[in-house]
PDB file of N, CA and C in Angstrom:
ATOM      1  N   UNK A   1      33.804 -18.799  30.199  1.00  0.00           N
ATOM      2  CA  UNK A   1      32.675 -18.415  29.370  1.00  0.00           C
ATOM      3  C   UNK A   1      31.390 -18.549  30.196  1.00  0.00           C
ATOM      4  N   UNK A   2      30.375 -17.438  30.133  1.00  0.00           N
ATOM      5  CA  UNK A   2      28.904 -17.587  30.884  1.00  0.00           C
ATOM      6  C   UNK A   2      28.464 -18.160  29.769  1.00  0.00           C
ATOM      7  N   UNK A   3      26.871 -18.810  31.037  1.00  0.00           N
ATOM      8  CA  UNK A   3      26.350 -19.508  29.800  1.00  0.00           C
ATOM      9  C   UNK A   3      24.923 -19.137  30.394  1.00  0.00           C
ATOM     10  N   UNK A   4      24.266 -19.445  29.924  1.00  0.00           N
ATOM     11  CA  UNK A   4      22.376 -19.401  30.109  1.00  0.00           C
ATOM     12  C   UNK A   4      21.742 -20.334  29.677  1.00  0.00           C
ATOM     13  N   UNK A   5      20.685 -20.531  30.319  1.00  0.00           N
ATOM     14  CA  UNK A   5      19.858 -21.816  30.082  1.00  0.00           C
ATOM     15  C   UNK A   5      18.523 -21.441  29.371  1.00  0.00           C
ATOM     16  N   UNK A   6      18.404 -22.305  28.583  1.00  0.00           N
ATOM     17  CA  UNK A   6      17.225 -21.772  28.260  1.00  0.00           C
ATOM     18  C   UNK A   6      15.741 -22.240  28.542  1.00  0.00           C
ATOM     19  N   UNK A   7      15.533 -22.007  30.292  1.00  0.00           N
ATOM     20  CA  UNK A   7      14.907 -21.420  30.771  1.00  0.00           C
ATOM     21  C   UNK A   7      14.873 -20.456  31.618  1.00  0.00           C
ATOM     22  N   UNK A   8      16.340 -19.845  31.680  1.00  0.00           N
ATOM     23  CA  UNK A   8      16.679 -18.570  32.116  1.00  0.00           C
ATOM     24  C   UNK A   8      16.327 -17.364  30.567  1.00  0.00           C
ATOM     25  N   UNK A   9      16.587 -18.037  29.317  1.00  0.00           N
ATOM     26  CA  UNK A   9      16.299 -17.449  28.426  1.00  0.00           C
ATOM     27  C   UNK A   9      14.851 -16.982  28.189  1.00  0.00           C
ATOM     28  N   UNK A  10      13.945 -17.767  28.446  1.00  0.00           N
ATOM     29  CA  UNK A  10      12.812 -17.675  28.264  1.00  0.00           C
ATOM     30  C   UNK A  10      12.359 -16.809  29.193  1.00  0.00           C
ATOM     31  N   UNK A  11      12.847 -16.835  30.499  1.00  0.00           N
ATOM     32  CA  UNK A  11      12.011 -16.023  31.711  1.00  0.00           C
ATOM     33  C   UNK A  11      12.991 -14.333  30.989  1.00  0.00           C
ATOM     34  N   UNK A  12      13.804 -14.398  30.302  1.00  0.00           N
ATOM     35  CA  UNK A  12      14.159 -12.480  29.563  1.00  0.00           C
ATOM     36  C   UNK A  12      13.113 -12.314  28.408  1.00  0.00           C
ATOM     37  N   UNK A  13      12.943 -13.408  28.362  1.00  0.00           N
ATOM     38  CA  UNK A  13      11.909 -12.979  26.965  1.00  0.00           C
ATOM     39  C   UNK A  13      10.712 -12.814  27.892  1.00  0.00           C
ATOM     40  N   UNK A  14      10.391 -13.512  28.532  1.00  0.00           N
ATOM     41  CA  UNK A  14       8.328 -13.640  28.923  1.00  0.00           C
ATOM     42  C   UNK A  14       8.615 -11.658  29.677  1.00  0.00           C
ATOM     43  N   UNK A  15       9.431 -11.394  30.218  1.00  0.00           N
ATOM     44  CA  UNK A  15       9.589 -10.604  31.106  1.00  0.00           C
ATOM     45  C   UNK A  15      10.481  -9.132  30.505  1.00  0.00           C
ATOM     46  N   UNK A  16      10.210  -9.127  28.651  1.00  0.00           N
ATOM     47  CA  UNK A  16      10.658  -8.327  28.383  1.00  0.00           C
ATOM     48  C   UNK A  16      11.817  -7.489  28.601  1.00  0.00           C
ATOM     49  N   UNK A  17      12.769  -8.707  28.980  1.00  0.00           N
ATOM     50  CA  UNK A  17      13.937  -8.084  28.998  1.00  0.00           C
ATOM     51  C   UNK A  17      15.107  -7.343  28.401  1.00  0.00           C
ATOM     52  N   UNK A  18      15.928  -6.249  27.962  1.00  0.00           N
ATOM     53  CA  UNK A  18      16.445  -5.623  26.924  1.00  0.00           C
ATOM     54  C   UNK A  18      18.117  -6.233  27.279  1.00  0.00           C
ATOM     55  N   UNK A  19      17.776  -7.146  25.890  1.00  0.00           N
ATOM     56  CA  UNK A  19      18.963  -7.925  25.843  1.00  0.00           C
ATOM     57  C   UNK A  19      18.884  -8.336  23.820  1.00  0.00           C
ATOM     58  N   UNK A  20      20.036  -8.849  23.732  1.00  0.00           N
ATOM     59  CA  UNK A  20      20.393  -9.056  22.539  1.00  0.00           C
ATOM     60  C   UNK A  20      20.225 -10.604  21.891  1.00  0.00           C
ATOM     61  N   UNK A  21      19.377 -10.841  21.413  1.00  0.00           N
ATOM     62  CA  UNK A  21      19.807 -12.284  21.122  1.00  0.00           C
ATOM     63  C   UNK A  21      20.820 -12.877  19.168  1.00  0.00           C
ATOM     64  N   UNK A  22      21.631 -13.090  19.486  1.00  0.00           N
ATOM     65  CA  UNK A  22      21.906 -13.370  18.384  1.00  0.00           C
ATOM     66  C   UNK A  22      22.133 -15.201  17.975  1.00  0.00           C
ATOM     67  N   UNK A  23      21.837 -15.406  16.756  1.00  0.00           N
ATOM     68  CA  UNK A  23      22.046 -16.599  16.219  1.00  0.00           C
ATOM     69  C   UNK A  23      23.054 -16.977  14.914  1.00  0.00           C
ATOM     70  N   UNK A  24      23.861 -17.500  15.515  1.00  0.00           N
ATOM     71  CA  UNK A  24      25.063 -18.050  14.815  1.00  0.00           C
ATOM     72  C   UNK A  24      25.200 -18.909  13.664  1.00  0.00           C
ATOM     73  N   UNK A  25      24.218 -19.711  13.286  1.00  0.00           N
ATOM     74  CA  UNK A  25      24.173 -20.642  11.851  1.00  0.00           C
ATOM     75  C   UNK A  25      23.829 -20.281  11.288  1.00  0.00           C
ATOM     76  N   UNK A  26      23.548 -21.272   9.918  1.00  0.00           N
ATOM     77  CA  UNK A  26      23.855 -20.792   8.653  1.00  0.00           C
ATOM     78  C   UNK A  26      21.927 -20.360   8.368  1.00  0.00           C
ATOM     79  N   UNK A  27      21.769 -19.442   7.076  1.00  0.00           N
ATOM     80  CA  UNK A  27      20.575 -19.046   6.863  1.00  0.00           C
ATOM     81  C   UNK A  27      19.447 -20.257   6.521  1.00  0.00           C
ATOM     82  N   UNK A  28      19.749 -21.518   5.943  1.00  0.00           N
ATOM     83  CA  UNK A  28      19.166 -22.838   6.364  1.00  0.00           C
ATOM     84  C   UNK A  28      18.513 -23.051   7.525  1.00  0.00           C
ATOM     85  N   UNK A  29      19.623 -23.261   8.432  1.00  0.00           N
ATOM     86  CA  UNK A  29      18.948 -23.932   9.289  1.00  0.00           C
ATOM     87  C   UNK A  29      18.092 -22.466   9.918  1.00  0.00           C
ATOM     88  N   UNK A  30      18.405 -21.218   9.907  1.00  0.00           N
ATOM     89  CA  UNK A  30      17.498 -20.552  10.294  1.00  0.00           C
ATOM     90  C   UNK A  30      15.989 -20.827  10.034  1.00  0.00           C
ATOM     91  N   UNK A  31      16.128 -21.280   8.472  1.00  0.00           N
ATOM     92  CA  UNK A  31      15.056 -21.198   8.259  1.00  0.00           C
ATOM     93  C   UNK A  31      13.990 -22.186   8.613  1.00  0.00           C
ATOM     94  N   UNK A  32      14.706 -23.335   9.322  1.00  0.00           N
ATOM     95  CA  UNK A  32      13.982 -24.616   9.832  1.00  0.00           C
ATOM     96  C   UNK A  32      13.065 -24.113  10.998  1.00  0.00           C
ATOM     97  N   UNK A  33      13.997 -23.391  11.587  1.00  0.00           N
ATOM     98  CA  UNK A  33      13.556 -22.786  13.352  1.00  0.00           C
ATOM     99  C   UNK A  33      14.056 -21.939  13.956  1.00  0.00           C
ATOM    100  N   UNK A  34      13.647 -20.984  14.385  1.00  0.00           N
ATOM    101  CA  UNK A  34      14.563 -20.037  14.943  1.00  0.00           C
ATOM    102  C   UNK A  34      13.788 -19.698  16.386  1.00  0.00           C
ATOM    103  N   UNK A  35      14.363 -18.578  16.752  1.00  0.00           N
ATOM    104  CA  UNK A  35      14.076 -17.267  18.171  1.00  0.00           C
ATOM    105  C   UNK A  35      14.070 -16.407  18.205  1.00  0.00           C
ATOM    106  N   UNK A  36      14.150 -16.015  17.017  1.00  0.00           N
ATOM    107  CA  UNK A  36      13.609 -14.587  16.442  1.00  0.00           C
ATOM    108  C   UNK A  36      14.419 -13.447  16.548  1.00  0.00           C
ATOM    109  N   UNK A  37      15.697 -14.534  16.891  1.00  0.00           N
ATOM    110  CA  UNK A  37      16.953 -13.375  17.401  1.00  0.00           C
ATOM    111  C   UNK A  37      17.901 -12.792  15.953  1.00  0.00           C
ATOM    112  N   UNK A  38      19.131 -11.926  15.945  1.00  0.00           N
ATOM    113  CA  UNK A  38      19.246 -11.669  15.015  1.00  0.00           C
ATOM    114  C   UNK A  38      20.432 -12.753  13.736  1.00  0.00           C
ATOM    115  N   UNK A  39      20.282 -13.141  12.563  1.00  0.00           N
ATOM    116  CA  UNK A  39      20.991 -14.234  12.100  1.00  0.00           C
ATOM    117  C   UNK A  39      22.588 -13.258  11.784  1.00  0.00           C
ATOM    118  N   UNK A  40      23.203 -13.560  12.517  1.00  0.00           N
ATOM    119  CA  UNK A  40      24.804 -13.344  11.995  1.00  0.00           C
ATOM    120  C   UNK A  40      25.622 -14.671  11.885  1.00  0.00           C
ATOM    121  N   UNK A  41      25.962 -15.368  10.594  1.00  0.00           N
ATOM    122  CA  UNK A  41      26.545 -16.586  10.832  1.00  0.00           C
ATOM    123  C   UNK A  41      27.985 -16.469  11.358  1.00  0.00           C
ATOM    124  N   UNK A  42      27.909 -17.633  11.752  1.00  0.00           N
ATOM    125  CA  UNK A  42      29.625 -17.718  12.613  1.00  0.00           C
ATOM    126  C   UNK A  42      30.782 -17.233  11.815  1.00  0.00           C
ATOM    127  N   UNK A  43      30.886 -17.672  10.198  1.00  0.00           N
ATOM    128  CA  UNK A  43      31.641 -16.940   9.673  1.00  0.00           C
ATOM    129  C   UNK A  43      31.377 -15.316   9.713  1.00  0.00           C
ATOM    130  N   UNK A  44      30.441 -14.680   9.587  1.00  0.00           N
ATOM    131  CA  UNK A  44      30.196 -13.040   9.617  1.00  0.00           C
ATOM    132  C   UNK A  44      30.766 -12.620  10.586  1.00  0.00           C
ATOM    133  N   UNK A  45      30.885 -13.280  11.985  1.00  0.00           N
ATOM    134  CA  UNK A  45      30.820 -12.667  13.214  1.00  0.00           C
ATOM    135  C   UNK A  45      32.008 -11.812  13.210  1.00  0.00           C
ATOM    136  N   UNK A  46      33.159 -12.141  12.752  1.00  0.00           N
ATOM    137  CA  UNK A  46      34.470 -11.086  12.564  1.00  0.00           C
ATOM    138  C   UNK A  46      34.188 -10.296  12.074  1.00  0.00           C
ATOM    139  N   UNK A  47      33.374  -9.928  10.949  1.00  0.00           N
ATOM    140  CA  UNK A  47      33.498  -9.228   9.906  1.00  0.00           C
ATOM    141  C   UNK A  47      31.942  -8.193  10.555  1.00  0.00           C
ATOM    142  N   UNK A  48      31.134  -8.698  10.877  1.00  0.00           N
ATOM    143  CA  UNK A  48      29.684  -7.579  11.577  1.00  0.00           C
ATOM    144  C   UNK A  48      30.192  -7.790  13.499  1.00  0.00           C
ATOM    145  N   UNK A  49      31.257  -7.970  13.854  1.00  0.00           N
ATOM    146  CA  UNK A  49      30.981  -8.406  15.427  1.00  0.00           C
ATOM    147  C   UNK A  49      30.559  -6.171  16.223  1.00  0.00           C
ATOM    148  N   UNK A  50      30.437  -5.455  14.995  1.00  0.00           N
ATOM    149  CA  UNK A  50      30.266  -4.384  15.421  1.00  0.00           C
ATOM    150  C   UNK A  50      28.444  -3.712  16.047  1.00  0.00           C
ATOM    151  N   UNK A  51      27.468  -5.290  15.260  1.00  0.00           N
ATOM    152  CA  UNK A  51      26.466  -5.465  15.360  1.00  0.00           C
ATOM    153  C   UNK A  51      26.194  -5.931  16.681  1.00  0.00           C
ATOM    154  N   UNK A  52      26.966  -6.507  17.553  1.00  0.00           N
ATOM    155  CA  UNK A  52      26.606  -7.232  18.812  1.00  0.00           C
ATOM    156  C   UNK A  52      26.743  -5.939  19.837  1.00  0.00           C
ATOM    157  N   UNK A  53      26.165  -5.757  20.546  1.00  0.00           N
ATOM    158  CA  UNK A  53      25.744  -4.781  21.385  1.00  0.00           C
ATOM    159  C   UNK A  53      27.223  -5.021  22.520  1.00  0.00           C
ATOM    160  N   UNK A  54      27.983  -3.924  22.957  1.00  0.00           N
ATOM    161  CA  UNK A  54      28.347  -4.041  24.071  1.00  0.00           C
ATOM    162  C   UNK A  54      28.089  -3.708  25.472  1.00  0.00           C
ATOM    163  N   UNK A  55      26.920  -2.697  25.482  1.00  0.00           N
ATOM    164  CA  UNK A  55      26.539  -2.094  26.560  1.00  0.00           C
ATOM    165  C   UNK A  55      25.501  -3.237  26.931  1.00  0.00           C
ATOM    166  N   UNK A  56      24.501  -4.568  26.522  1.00  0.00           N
ATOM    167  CA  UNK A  56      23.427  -4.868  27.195  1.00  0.00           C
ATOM    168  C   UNK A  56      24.229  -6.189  27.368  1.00  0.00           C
ATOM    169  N   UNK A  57      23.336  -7.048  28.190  1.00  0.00           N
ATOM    170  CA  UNK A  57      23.492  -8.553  28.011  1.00  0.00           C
ATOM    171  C   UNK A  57      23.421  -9.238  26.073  1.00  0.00           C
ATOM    172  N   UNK A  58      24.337  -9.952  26.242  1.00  0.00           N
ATOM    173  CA  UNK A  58      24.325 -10.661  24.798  1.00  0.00           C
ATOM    174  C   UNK A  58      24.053 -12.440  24.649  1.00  0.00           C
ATOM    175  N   UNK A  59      23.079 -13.036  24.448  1.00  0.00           N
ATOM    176  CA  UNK A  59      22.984 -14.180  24.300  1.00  0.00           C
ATOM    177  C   UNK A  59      22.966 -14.139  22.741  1.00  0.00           C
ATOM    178  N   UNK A  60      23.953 -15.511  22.778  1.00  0.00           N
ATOM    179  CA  UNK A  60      24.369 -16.183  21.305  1.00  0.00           C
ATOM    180  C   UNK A  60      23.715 -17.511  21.680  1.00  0.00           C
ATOM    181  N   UNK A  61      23.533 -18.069  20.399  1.00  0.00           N
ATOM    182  CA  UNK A  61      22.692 -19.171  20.298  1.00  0.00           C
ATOM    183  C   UNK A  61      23.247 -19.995  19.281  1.00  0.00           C
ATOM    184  N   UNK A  62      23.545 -21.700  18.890  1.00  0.00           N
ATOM    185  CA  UNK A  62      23.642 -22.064  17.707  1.00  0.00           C
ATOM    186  C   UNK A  62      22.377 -23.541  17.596  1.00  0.00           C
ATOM    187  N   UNK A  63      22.763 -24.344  17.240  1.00  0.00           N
ATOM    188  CA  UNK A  63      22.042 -25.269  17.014  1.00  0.00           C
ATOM    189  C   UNK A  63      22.269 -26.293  18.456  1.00  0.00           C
ATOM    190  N   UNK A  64      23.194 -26.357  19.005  1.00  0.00           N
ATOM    191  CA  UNK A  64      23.833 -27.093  20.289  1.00  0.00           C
ATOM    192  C   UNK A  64      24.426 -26.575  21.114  1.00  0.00           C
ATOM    193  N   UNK A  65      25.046 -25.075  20.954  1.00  0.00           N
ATOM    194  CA  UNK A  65      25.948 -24.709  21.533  1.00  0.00           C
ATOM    195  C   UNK A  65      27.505 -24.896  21.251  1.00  0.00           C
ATOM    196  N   UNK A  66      28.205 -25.464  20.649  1.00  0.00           N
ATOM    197  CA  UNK A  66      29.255 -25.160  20.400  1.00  0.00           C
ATOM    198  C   UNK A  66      29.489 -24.308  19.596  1.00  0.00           C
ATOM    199  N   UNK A  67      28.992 -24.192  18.389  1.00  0.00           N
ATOM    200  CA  UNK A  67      29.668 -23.279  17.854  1.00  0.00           C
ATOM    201  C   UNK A  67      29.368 -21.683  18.162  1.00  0.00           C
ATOM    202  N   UNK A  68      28.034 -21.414  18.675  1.00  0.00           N
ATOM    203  CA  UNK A  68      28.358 -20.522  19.862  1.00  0.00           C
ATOM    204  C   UNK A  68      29.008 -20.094  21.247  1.00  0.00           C
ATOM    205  N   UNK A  69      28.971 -21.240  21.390  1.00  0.00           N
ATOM    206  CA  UNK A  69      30.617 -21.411  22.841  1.00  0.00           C
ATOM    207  C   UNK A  69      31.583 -20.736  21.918  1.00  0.00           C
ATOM    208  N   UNK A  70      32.221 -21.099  20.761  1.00  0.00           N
ATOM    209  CA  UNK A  70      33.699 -20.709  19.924  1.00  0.00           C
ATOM    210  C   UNK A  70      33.138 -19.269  19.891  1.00  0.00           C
ATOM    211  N   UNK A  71      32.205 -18.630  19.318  1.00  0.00           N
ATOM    212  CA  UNK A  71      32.030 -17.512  18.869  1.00  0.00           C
ATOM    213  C   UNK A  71      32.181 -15.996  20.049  1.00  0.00           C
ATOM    214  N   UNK A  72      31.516 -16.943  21.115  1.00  0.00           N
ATOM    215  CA  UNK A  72      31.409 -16.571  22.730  1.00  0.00           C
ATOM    216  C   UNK A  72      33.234 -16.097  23.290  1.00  0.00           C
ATOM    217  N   UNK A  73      33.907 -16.940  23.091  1.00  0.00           N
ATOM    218  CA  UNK A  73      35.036 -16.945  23.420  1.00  0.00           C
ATOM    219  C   UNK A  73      35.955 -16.501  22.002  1.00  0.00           C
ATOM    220  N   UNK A  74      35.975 -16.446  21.140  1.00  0.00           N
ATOM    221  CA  UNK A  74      36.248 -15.626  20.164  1.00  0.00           C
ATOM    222  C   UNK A  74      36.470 -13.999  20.447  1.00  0.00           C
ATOM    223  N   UNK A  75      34.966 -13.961  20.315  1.00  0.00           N
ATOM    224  CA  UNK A  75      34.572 -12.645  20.812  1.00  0.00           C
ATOM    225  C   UNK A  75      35.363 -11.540  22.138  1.00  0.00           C
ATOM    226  N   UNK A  76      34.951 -12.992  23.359  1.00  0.00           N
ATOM    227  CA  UNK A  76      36.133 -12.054  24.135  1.00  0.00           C
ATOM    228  C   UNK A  76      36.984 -12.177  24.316  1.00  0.00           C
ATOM    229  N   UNK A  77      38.034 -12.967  23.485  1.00  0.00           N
ATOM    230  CA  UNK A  77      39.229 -12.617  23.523  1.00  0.00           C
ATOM    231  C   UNK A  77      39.728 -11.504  22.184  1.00  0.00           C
ATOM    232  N   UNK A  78      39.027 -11.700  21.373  1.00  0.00           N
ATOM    233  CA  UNK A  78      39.461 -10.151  20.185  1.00  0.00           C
ATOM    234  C   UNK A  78      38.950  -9.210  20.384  1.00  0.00           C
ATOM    235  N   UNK A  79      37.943  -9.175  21.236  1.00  0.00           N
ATOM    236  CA  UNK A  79      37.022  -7.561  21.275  1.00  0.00           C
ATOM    237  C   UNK A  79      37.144  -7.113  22.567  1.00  0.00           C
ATOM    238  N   UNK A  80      37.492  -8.663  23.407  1.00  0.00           N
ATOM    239  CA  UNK A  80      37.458  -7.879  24.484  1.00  0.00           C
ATOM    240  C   UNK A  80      36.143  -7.811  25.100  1.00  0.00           C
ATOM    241  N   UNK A  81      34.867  -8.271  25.102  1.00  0.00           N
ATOM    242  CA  UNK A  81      33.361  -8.441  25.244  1.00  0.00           C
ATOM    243  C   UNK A  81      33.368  -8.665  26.547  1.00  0.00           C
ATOM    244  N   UNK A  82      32.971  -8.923  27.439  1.00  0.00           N
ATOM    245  CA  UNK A  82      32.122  -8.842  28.695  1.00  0.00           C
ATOM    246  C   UNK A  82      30.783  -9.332  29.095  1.00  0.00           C
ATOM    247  N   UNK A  83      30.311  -9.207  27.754  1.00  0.00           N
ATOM    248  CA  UNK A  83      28.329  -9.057  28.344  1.00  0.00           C
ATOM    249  C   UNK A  83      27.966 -10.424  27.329  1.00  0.00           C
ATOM    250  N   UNK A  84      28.928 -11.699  27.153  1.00  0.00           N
ATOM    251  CA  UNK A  84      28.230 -12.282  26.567  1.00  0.00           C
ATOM    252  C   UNK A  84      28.174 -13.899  27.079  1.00  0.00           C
ATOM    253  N   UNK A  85      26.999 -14.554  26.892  1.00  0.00           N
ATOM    254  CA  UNK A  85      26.207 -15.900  27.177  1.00  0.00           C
ATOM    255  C   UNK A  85      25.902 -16.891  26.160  1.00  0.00           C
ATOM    256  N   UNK A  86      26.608 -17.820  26.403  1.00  0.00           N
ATOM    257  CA  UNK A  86      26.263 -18.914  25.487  1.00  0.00           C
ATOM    258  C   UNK A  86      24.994 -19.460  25.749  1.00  0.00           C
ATOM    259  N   UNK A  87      24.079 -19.691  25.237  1.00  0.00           N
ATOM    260  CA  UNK A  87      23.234 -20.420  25.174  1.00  0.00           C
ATOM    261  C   UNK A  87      23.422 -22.011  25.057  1.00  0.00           C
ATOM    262  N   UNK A  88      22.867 -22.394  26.629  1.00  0.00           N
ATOM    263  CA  UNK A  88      23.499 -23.811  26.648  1.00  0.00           C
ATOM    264  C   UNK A  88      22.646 -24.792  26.454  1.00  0.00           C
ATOM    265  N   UNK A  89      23.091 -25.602  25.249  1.00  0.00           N
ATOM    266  CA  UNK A  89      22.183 -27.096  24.872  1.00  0.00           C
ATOM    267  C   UNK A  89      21.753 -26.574  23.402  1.00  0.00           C
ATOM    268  N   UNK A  90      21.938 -24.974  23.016  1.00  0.00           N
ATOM    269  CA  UNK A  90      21.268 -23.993  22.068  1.00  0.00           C
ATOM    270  C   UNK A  90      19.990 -24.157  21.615  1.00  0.00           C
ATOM    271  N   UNK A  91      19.673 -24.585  20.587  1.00  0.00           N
ATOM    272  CA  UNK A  91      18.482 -24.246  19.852  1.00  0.00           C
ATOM    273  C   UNK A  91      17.931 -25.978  20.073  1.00  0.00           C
ATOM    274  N   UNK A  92      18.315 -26.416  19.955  1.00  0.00           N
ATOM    275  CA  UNK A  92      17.768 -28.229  20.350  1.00  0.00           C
ATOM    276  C   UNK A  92      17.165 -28.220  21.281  1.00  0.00           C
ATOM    277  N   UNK A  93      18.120 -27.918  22.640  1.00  0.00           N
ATOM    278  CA  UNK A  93      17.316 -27.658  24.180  1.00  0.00           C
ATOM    279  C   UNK A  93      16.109 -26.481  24.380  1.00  0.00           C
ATOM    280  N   UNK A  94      15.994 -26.015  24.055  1.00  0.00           N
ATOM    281  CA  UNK A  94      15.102 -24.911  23.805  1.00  0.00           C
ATOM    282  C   UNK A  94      13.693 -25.715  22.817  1.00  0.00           C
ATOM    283  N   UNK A  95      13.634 -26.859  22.188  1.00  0.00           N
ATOM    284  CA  UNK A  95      12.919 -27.424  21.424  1.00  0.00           C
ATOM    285  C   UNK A  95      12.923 -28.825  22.351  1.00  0.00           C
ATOM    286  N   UNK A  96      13.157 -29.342  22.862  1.00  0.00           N
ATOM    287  CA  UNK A  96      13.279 -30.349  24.308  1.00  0.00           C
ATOM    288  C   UNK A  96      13.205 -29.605  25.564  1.00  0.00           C
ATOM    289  N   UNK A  97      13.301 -28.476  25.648  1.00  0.00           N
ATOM    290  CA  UNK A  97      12.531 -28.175  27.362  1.00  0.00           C
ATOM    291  C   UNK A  97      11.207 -27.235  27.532  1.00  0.00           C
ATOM    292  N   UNK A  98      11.612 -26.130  26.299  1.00  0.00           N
ATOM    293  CA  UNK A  98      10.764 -25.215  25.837  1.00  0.00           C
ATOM    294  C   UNK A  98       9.484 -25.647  25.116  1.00  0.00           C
ATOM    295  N   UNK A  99       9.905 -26.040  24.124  1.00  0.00           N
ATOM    296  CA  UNK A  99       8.621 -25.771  23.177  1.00  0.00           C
ATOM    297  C   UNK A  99       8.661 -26.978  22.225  1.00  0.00           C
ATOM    298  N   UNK A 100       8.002 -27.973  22.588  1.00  0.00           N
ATOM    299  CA  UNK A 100       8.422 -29.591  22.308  1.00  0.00           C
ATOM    300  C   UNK A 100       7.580 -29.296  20.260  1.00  0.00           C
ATOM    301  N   UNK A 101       6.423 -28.173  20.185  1.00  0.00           N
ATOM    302  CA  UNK A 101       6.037 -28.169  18.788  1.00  0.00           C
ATOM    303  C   UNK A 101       7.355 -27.264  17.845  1.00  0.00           C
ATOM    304  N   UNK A 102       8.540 -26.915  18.391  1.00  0.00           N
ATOM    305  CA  UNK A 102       9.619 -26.984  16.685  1.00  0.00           C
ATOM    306  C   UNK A 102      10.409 -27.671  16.440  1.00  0.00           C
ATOM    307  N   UNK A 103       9.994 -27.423  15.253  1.00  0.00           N
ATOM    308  CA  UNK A 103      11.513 -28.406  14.268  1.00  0.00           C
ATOM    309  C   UNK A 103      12.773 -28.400  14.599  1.00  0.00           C
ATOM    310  N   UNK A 104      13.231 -29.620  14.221  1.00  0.00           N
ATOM    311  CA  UNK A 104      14.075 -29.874  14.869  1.00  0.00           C
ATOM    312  C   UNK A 104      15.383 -30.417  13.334  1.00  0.00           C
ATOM    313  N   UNK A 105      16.396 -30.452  13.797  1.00  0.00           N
ATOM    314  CA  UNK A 105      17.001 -31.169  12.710  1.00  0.00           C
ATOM    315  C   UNK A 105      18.573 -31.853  13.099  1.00  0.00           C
TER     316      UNK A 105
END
């Protein structure tokens, strides 16, 4: 499984990069904090995985990373995926390296 850091994440965003970000938990915790990426929860992902782009880079995101690691590797072993990145440390690390003002939970 690839993974990305998120301050490799941040330098696709500052630098307008055309990539996918999706986020894996539940609409809660979205609503605590997010990245503005798109919310498909981990349960949906079977059922919309037609929403995840296969032609660009794909970063998945969860609250820590595991349950985007599962979704990551899910993915390519049923679809067959290629273009996708776990976001490592997920949404916590990104609030500890990034951007110390969000919520956290």
């Amino acid at each position: 499984m690839k993974e990305i850091t998120v301050q490799e994440l941040k330098k696709m965003m500052d630098s307008k990069a055309d990539f996918q970000l999706i986020d894996v938990r539940e609409p809660h915790e979205y609503d605590i904090c997010n990245l503005g990426g798109e919310l498909i929860p981990q349960a949906e992902i079977p059922h919309q995985a037609d929403k995840i782009s296969t032609t660009k880079q794909v970063v998945i995101h969860c609250r820590s990373g595991a349950r985007s690691g599962n979704m990551v590797q899910w993915l390519e072993k049923n679809k067959g995926m290629t273009n996708l990145y776990n976001l490592k440390g997920g949404i916590l690390a990104w609030a500890k390296e990034i951007d110390s003002s969000m919520p956290t939970y």
